[in-house]
Protein backbone atom coordinates (compact mmCIF):
# COMPACT_ATOMS: atom_id res chain seq x y z
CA UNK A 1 195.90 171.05 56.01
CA UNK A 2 198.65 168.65 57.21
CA UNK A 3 197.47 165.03 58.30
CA UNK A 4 199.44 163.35 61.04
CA UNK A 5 199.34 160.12 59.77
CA UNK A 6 200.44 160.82 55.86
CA UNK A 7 203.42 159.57 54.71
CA UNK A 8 206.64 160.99 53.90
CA UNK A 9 208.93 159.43 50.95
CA UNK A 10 210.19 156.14 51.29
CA UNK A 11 213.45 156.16 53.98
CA UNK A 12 214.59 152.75 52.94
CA UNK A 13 213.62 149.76 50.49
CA UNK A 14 214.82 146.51 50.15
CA UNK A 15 213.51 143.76 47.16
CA UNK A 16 214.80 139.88 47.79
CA UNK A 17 213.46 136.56 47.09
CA UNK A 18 211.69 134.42 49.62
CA UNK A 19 212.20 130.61 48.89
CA UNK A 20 209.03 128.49 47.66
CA UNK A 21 209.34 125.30 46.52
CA UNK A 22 208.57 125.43 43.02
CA UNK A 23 208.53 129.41 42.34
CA UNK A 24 210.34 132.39 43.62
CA UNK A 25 208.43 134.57 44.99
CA UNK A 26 209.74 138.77 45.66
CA UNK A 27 209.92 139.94 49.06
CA UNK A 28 209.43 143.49 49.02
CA UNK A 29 210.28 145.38 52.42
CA UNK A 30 210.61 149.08 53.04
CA UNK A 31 210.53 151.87 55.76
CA UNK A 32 208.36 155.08 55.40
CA UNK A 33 208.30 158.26 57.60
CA UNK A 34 205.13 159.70 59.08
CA UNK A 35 204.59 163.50 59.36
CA UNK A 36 204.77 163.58 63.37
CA UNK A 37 208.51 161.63 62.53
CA UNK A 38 207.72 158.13 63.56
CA UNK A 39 209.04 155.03 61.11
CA UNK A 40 206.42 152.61 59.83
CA UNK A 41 207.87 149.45 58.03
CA UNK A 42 206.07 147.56 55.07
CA UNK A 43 206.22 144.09 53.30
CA UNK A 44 204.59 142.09 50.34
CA UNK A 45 205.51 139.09 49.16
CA UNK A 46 204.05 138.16 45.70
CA UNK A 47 205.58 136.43 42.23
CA UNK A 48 206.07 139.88 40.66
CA UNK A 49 208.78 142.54 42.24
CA UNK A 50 206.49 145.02 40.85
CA UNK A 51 203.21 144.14 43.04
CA UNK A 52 205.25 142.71 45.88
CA UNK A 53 206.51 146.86 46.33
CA UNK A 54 202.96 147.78 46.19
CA UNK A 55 201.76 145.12 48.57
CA UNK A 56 204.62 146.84 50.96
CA UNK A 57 203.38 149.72 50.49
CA UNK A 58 199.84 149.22 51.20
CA UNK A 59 201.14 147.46 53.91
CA UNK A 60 203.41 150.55 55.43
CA UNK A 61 200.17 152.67 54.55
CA UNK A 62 198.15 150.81 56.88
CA UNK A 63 199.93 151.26 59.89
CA UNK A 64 200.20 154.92 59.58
């Protein structure tokens, strides 16, 4: 059974760092493809690359 809003691999991902005053913080942003072809985008911003790309994620995930 195919769901309509699942997503399909990651189409693009991009990792920076977004300026605080006394830490750097990881911006995580990336673009995902739905089933029924239409692009969802995702960001998370958090101290840690690691659950700033999960926190985009979650975020793409949410929109689909």
């Amino acid at each position: 059974m195919e769901h309509s809003n699942s997503l399909a691999p990651l189409t693009e991902t991009h990792v920076g760092i977004a300026p605080k005053q006394t830490h750097e913080r990881r911006a995580a942003y990336l673009q995902c493809t739905r089933a029924d072809g239409t692009q969802v985008f995702g960001v998370g911003i958090d101290n840690d690359v690691a659950t700033a790309t999960v926190k985009a994620v979650l975020s793409a995930a949410s929109c689909a």
